[in-house]
Protein backbone atom coordinates (compact mmCIF):
# COMPACT_ATOMS: atom_id res chain seq x y z
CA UNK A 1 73.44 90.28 -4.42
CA UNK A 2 70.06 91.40 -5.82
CA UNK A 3 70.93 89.54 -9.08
CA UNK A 4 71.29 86.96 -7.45
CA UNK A 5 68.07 86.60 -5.83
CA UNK A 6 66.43 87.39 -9.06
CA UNK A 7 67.72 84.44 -10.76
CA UNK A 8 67.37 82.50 -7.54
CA UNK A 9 63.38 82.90 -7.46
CA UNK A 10 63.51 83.04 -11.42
CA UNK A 11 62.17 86.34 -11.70
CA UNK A 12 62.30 88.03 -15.40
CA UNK A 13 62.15 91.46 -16.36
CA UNK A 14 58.25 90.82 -17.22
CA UNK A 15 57.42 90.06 -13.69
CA UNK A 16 55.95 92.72 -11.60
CA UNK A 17 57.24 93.83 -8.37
CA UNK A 18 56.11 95.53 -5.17
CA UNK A 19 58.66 97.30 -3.39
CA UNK A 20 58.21 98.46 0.39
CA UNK A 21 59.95 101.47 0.46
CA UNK A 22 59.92 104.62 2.97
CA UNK A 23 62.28 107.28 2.66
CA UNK A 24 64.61 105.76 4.92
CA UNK A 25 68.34 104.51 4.24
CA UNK A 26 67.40 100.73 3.53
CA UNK A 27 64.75 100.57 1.03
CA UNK A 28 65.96 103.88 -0.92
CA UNK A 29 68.69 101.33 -1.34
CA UNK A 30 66.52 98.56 -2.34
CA UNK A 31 64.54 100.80 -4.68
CA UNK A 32 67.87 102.60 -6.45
CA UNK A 33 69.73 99.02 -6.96
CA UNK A 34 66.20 96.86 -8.16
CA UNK A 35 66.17 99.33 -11.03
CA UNK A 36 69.48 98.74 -12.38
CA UNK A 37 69.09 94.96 -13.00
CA UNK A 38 65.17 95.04 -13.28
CA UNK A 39 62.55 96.51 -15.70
CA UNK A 40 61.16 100.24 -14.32
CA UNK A 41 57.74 99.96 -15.23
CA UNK A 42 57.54 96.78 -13.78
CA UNK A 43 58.08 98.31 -10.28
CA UNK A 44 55.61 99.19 -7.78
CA UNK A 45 56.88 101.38 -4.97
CA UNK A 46 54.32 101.12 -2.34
CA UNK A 47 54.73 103.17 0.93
CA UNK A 48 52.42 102.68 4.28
CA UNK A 49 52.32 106.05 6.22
CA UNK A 50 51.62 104.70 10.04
CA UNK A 51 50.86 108.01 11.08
CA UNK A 52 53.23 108.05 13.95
CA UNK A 53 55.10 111.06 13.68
CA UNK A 54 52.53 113.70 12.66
CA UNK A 55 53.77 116.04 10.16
CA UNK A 56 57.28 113.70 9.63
CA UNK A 57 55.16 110.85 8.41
CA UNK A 58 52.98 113.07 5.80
CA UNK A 59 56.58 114.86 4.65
CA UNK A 60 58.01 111.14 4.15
CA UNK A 61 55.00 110.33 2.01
CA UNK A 62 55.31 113.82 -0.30
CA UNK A 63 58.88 112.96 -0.82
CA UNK A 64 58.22 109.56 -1.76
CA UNK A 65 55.31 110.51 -3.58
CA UNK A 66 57.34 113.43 -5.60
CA UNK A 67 60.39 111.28 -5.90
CA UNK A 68 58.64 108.81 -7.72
CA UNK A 69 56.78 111.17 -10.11
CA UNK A 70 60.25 112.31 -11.02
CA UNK A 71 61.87 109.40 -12.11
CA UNK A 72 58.77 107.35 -13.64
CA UNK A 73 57.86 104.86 -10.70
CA UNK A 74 54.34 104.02 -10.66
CA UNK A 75 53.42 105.23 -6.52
CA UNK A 76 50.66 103.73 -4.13
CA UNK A 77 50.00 104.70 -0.52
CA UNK A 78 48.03 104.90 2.09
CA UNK A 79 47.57 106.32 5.96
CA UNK A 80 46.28 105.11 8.57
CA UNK A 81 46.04 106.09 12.71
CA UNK A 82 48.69 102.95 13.80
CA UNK A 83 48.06 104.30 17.31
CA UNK A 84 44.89 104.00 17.29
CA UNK A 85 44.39 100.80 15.49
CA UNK A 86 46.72 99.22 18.22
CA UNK A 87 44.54 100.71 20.79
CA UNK A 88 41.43 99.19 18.84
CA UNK A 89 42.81 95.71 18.55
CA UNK A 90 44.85 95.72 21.45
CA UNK A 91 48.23 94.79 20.13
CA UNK A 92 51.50 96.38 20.38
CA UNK A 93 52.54 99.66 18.28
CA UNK A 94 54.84 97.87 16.35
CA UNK A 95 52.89 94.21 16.23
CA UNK A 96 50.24 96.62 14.92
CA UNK A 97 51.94 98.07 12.19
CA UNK A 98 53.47 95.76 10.91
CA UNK A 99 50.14 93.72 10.52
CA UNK A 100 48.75 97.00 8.52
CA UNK A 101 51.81 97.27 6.19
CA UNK A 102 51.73 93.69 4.82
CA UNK A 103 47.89 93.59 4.88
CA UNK A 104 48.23 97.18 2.72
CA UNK A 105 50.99 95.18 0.29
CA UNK A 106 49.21 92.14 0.00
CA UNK A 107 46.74 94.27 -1.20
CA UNK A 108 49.28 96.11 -3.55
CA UNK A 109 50.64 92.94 -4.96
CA UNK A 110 46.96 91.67 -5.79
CA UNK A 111 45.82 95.26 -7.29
CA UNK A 112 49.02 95.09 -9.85
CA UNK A 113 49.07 90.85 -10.19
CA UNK A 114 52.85 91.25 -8.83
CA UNK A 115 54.96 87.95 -8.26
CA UNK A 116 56.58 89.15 -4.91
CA UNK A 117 56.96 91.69 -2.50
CA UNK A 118 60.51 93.01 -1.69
CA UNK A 119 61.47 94.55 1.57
CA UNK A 120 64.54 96.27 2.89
CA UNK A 121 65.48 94.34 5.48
CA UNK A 122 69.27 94.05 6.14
CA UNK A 123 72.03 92.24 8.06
CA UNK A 124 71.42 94.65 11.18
CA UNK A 125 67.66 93.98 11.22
CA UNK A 126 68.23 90.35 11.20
CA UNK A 127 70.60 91.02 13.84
CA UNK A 128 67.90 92.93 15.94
CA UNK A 129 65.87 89.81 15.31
CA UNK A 130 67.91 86.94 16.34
CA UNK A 131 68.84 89.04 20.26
CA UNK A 132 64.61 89.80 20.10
CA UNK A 133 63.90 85.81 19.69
CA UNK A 134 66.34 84.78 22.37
CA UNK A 135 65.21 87.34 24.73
CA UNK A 136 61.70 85.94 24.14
CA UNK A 137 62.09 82.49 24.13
CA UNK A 138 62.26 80.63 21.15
CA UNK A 139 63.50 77.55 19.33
CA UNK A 140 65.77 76.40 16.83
CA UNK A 141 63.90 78.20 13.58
CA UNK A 142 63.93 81.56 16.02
CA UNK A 143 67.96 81.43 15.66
CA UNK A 144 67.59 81.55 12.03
CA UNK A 145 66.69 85.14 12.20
CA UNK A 146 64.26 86.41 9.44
CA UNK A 147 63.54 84.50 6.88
CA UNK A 148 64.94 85.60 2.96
CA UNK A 149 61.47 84.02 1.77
CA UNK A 150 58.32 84.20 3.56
CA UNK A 151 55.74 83.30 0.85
CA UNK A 152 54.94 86.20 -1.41
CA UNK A 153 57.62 88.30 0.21
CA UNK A 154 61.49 88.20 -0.42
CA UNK A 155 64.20 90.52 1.25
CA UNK A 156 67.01 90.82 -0.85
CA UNK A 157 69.41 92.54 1.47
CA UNK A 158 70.12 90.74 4.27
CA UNK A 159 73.81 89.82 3.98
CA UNK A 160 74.01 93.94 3.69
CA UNK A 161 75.12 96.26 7.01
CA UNK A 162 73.07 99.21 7.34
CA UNK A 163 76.33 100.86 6.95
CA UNK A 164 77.32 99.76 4.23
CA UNK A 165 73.77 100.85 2.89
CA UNK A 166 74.58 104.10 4.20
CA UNK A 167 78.07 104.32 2.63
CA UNK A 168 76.82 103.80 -0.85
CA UNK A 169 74.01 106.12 -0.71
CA UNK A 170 76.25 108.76 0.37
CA UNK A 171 78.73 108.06 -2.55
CA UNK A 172 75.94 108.04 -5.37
CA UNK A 173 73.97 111.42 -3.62
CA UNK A 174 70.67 109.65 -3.04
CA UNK A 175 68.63 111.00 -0.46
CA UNK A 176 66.92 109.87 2.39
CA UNK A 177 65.81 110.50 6.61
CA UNK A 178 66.30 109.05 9.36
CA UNK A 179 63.12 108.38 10.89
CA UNK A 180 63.00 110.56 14.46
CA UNK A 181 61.10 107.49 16.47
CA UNK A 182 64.65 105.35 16.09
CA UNK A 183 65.98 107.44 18.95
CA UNK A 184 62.57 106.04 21.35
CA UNK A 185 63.71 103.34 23.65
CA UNK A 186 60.69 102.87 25.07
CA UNK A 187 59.60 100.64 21.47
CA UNK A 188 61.61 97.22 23.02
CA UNK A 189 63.52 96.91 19.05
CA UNK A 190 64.79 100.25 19.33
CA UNK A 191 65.89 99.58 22.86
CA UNK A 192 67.87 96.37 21.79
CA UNK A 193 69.15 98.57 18.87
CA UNK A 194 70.36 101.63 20.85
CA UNK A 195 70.93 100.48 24.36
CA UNK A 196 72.27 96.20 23.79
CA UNK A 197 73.84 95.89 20.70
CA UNK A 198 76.56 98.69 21.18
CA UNK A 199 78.13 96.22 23.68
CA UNK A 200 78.91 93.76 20.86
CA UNK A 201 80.20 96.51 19.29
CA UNK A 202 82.11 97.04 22.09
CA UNK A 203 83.62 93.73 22.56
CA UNK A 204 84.08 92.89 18.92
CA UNK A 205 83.27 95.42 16.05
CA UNK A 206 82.99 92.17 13.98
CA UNK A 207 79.92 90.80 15.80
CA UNK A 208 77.97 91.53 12.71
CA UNK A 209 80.02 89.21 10.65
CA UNK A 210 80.43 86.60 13.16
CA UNK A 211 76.61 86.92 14.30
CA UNK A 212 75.41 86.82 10.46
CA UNK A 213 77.50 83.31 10.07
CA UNK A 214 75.97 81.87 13.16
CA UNK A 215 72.19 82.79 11.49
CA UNK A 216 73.64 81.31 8.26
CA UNK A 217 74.93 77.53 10.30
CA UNK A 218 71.20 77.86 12.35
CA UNK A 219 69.33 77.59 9.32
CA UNK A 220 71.92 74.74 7.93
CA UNK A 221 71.18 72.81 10.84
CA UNK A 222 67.37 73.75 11.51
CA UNK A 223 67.08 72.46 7.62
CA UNK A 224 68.84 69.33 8.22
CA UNK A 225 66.35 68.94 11.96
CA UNK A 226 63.12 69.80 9.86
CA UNK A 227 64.20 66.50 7.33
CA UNK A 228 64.87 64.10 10.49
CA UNK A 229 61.10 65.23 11.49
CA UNK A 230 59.59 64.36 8.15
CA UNK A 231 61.07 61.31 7.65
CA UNK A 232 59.87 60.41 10.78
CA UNK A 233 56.35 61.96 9.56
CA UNK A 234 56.55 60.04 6.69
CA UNK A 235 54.13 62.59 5.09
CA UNK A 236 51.17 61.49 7.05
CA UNK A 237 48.91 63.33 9.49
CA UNK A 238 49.66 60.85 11.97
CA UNK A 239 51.96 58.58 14.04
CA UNK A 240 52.35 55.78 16.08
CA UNK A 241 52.90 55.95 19.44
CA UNK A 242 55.44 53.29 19.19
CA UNK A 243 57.36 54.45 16.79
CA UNK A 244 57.94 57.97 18.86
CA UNK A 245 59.19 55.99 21.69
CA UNK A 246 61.81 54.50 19.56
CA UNK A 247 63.19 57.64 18.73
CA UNK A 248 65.48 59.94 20.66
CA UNK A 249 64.26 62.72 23.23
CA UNK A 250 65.50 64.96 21.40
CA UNK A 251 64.11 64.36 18.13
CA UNK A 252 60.60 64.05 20.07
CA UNK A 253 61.18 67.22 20.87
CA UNK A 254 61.62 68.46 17.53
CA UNK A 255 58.53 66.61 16.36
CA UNK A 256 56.33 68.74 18.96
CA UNK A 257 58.28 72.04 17.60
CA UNK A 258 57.90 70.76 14.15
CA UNK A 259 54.24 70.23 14.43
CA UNK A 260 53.27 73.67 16.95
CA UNK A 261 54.53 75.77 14.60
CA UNK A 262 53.26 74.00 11.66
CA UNK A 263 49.87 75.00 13.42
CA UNK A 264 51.10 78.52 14.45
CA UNK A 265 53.30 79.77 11.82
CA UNK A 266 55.81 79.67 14.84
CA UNK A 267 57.02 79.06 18.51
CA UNK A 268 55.93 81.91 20.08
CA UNK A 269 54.48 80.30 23.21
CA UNK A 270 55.54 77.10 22.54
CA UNK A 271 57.84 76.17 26.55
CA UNK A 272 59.54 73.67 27.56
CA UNK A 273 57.06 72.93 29.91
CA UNK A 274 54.60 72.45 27.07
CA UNK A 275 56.83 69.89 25.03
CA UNK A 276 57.25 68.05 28.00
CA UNK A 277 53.70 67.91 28.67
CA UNK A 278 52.98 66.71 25.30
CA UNK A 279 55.28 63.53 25.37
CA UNK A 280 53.62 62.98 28.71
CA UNK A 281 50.40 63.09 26.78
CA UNK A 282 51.86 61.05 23.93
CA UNK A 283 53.44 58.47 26.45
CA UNK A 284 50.62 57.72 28.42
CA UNK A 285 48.46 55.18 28.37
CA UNK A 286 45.18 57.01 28.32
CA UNK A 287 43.38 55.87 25.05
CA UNK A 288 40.71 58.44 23.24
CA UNK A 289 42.18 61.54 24.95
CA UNK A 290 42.52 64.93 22.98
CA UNK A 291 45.21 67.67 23.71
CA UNK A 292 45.19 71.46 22.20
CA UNK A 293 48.60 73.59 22.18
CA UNK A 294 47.58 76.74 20.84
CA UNK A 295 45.91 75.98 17.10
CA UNK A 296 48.08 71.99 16.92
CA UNK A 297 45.09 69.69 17.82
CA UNK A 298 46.57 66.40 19.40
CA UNK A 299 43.97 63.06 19.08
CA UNK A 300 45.20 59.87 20.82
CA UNK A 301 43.34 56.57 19.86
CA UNK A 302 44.53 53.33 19.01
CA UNK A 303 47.96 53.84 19.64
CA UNK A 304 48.12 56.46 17.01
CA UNK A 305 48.52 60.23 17.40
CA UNK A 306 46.35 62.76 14.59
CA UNK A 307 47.26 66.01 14.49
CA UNK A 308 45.69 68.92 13.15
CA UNK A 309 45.14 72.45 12.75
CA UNK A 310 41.93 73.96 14.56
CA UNK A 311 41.48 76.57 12.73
């Protein structure tokens, strides 16, 4: 599988890699497969200690940090006071760190001119994802789960179970922890992990499999929606009214998605309420009226409609 995404983003042994890696199951995984089929000293483990769990964070980071000195990795870290930083910017724990860590290896990646980051996200976490989207609200592209390539970042591993990431480190002897804040419900992932998904488990221990197919038909079908919306686009920052009233409802939905989160590198926010009030704003007569959804600026004149992104 990782071979396969190596050739797939044409990565050669020359190119440099990042690789976010704790001492957890997942990316001790990533980081003991990469090397088999990629060149060592063109590896940069990188682990962010969040500071979370006191004394278990710092012993995760001396592992790391000793693990790598033993078998030749070039190591960069760094700490920082999540909590607190949450508190400061007055986000969630987890928005929060997750923020830090890709801020600390976009960082990495620039320091050591890497071509991409690699993460250790797997079928399960994808899983998480898709239940964490619906629960929220989302649209088509939330059913796709997370993404295998999100610019500068790839994640190798996501047609792999955790157990079957667990399985194989047992049979090779490679170490790892679990980390202790997995068992905390009160974080709303953990609480999907531990308290929701069991009863898939429950009613069919092959939810993974059938679950990882659906995320694999949603992005099929969100590719095939996203081509019906630039065609219609026609690669312009504009369109006429006229031609959006020819079209079906549904696809004028998809043309609001398409263009929110464009603007907002998502739906997240974006209702049904607020698509419908945009085709009310697009259908209307009005002439020279203006209409903001988040950062998607709307501009109505002439029978045309220019959209934007305020930035």
């Amino acid at each position: 599988m990782l071979q396969k995404i190596l050739s797939q983003y044409n990565l050669t042994s020359q190119d440099r890699l990042v690789i976010a890696c704790s001492w957890w199951p997942d990316s001790m995984y990533l980081l003991t497969e990469i090397v088999k089929i990629h060149a060592q000293e063109q590896l940069i483990v990188a682990h962010f200690n969040h500071g979370l769990r006191g004394a278990e964070s710092d012993a995760d980071e001396l592992f790391l940090r000793d693990y790598c000195h033993t078998h030749h990795f070039v190591f960069e870290t760094t700490k920082q006071d999540i909590a607190s930083t949450a508190r400061m910017i007055k986000k969630w724990i987890e928005e929060t760190a997750r923020i830090e860590r890709y801020a600390f290896l976009a960082s990495i990646m620039k320091q050591y001119a890497a071509k991409y980051i690699l993460t250790a996200h797997h079928l399960d976490d994808n899983i998480e994802t898709l239940i964490l989207n619906l629960i929220r609200g989302t649209k088509m592209h939330g059913l796709t789960g997370i993404p295998e390539q999100n610019q500068s970042t790839l994640r190798p591993l996501l047609g792999i179970t955790k157990t079957e990431i667990i399985q194989q480190l047992t049979i090779n002897s490679i170490p790892y922890t679990i980390d202790s804040t997995n068992a905390d419900d009160t974080y709303l992932r953990n609480h999907v992990r531990l308290n929701i998904i069991p009863l898939f488990e429950r009613i069919n221990p092959e939810y993974r499999h059938n679950l990882g197919s659906f995320i694999s038909y949603a992005k099929e079908l969100v590719g095939f929606l996203d081509a019906q919306v630039l065609m219609f686009l026609k690669e312009q920052s504009l369109f006429l009214v006229e031609d959006f009233q020819t079209i079906s409802y549904f696809l004028q939905r998809e043309v609001i998605r398409y263009l929110y989160e464009q603007a907002n590198a998502g739906t997240i926010g974006l209702s049904e309420w607020w698509i419908a009030e945009i085709i009310r704003f697009i259908w209307d007569k009005g002439n020279y009226t203006q209409k903001d959804l988040g950062k998607l600026h709307l501009e109505k004149k002439n029978g045309r409609v220019y959209f934007s992104s305020r930035i």
